[in-house]
Protein backbone atom coordinates (compact mmCIF):
# COMPACT_ATOMS: atom_id res chain seq x y z
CA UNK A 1 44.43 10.27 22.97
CA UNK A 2 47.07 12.92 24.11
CA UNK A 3 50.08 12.15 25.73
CA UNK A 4 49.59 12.39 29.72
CA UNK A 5 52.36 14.72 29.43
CA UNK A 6 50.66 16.75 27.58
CA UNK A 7 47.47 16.79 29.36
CA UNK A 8 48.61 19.08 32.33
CA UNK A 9 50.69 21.15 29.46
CA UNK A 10 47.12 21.90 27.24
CA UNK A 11 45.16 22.90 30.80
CA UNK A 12 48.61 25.42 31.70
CA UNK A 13 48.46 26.65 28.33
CA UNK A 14 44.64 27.44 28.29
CA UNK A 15 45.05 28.41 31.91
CA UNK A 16 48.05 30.86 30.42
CA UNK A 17 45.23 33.31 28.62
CA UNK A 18 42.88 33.92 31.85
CA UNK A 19 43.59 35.18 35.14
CA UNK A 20 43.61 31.37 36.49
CA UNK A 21 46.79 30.75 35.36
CA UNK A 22 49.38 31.88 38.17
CA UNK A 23 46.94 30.66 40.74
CA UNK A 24 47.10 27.00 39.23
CA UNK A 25 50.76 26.97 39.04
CA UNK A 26 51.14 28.04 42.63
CA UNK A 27 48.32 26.74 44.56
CA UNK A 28 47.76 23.50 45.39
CA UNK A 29 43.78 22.55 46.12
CA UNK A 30 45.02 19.32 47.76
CA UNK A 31 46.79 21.69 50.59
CA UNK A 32 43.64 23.69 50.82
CA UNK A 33 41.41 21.06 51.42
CA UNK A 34 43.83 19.51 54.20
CA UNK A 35 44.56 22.79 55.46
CA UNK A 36 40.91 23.22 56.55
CA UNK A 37 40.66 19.99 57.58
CA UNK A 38 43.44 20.20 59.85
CA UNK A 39 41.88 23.90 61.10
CA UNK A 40 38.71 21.98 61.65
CA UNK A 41 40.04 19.13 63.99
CA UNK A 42 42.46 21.93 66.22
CA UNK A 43 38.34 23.59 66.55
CA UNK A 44 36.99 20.22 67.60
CA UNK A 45 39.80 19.82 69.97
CA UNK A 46 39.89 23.15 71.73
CA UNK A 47 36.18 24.27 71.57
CA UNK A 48 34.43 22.97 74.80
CA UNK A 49 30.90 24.63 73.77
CA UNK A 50 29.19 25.75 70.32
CA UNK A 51 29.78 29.48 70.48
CA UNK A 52 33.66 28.81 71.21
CA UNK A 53 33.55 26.78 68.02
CA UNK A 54 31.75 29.57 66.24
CA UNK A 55 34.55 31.56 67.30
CA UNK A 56 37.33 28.96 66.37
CA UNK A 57 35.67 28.19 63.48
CA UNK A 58 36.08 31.55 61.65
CA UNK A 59 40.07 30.48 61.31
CA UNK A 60 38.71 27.63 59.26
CA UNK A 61 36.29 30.01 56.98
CA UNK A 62 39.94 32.46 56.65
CA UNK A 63 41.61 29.30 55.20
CA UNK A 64 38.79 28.47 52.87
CA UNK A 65 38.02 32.00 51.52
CA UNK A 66 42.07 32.32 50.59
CA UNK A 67 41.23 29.93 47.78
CA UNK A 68 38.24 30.68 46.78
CA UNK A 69 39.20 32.79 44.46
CA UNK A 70 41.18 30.01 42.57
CA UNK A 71 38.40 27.79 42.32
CA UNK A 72 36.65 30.75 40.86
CA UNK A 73 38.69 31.65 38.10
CA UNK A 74 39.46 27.83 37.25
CA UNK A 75 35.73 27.39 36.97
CA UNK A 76 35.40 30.52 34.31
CA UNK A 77 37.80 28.32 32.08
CA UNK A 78 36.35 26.75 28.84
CA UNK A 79 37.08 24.43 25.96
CA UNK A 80 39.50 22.68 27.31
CA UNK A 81 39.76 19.05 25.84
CA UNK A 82 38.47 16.13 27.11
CA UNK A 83 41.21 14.93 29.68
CA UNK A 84 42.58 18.44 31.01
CA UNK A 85 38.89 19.23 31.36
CA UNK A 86 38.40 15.78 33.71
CA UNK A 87 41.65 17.02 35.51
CA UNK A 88 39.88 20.92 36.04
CA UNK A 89 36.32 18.85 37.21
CA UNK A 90 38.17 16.81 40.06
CA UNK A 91 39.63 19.84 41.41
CA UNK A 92 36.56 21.92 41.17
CA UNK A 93 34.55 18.71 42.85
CA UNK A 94 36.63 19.25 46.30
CA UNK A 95 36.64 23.23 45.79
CA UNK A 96 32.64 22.26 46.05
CA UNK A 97 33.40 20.18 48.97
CA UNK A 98 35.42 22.84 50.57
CA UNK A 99 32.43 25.09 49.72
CA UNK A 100 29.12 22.81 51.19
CA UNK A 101 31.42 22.14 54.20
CA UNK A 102 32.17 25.72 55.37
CA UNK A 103 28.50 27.03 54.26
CA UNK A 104 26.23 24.54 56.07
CA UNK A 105 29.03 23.64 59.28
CA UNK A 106 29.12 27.38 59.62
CA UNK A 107 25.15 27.67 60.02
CA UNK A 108 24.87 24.84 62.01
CA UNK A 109 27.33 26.32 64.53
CA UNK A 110 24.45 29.09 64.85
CA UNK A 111 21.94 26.38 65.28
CA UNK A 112 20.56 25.92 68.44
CA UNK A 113 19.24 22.58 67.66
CA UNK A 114 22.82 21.17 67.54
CA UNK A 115 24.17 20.56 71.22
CA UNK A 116 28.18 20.96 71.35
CA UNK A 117 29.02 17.12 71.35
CA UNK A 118 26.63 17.00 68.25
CA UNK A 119 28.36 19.56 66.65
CA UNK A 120 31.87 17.67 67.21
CA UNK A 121 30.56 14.52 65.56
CA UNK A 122 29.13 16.33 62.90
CA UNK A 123 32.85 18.29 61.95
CA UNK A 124 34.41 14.85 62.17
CA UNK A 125 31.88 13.66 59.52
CA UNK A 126 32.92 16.64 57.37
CA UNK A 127 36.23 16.44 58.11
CA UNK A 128 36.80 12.72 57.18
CA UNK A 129 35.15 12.95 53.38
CA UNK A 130 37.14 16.22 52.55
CA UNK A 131 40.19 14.31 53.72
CA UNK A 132 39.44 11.69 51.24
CA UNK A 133 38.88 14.17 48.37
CA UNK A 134 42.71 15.88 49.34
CA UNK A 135 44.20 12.30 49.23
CA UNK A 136 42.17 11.98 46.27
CA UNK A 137 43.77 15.21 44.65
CA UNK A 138 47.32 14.37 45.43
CA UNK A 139 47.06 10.91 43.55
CA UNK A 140 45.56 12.78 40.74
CA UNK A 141 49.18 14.86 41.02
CA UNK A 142 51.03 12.09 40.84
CA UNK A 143 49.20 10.74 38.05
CA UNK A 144 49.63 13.95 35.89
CA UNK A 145 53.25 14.29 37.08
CA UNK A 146 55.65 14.35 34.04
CA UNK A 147 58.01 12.44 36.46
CA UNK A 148 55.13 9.35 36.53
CA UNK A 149 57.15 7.38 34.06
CA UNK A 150 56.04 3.69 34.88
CA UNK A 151 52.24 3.84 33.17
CA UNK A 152 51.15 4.24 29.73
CA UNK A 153 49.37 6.92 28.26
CA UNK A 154 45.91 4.60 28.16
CA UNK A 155 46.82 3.24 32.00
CA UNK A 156 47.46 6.44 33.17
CA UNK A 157 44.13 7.71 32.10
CA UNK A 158 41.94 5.13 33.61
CA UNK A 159 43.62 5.83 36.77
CA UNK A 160 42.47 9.61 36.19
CA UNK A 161 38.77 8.32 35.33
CA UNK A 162 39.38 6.60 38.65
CA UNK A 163 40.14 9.40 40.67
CA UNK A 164 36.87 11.44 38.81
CA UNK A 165 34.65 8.53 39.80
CA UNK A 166 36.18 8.05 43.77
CA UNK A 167 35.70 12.39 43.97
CA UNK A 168 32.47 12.26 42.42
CA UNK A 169 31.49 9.71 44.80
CA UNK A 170 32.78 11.57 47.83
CA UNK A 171 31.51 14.95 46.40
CA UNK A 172 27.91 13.47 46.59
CA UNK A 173 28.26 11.74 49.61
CA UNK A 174 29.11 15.29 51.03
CA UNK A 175 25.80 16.30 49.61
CA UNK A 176 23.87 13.48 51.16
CA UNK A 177 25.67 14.16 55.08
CA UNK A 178 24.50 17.65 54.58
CA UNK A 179 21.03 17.15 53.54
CA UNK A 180 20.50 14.33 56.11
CA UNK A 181 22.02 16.22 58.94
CA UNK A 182 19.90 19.57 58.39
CA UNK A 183 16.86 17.27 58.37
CA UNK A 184 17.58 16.32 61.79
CA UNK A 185 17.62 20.53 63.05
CA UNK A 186 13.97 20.59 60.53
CA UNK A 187 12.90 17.68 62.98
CA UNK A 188 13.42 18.89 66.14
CA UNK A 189 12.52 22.57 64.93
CA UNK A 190 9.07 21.06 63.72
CA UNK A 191 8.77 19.43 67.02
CA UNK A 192 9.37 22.64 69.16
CA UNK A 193 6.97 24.66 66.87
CA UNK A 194 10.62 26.64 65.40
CA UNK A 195 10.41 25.15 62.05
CA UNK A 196 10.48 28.63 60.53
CA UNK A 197 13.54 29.56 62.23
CA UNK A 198 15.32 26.53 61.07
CA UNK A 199 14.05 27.70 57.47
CA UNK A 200 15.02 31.01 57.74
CA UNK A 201 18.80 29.86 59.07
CA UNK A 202 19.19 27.45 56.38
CA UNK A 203 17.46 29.64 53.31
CA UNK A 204 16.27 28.43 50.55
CA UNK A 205 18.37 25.01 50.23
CA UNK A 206 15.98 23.99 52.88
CA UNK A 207 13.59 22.95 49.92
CA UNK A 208 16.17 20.13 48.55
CA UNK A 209 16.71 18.80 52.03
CA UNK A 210 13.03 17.89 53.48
């Protein structure tokens, strides 16, 4: 097994040969994913109905399209070994977080099945799993931190199979809020007669939901 040193050192120098590599020295996908959660709660707490959080909201979609070009090139990156390619797959999990979030909260904003308060409760749902997934990416810092001195190479990667399991967790958890919360706008669309409509917002993802 390599030295955890060495396991941010053989992702940097892989990174070094594509167009990834400034962007993963200089951004941080922990900040990111904070950074639109903290957009996201100054939108919940200023926005008194849905098309003022529409409005408020595009801030929030600014934030997340600065990085998606990161997540981008860090996902074009191949044959990496085994540990730096665990590292690359727990930041790529909350750039997918970052991604279902903004996507689906931004079309539910246009939904008119989704009453203001609804909407609210529904961010705060959002928000608190891609808050977990930033904590989750700042341990996995530490952990791959030269300066972590006080674990061994073998400890040290458990901790990072640890973190993978706890984002993969949250990552699908993010999946299952999503589908479940859609389902309710399919509902009440089916109810009122406006089940195309709801189909039409939500494209053809709609199939994996209902």
């Amino acid at each position: 097994m390599k030295h955890p040193r060495r396991l941010l050192l053989t992702l940097l120098v892989v990174l070094s040969t594509t167009a990834a590599h400034a962007q993963w020295l200089t951004f941080d996908a922990s900040n990111l994913a904070q950074s639109i959660v903290n957009s996201t709660n100054e939108v919940i707490e200023t926005a008194t109905t849905a098309s003022h959080m529409l409005n408020n909201f595009k801030e929030t979609v600014k934030i997340y399209e600065q990085g998606k070009k990161y997540f981008d090139a860090l996902r074009s990156v191949n044959n990496l070994v085994r540990d730096a390619r665990k590292v690359q797959q727990c930041v790529l999990m909350v750039g997918e977080m970052s991604d279902i979030y903004v996507n689906n909260f931004r079309k539910m904003l246009a939904d008119s099945n989704f009453s203001a308060e609804e909407l609210t409760a529904i961010a705060s749902g959002y928000t608190l799993l891609l808050s977990e997934g930033s904590y989750l990416l700042d341990e996995l810092k530490q952990l791959t931190s030269v300066t972590t001195l006080r674990m061994n190479d073998y400890e040290r990667m458990q901790m990072i199979d640890k973190v993978y399991r706890d984002i993969t967790r949250y990552r699908n958890l993010l999946h299952y809020y999503t589908r479940k919360t859609i389902s309710v706008s399919y509902l009440r669309g089916k109810a009122a007669g406006d089940s195309a409509r709801v189909a039409a917002l939500y494209g053809s993802q709609q199939e994996r939901y209902y």
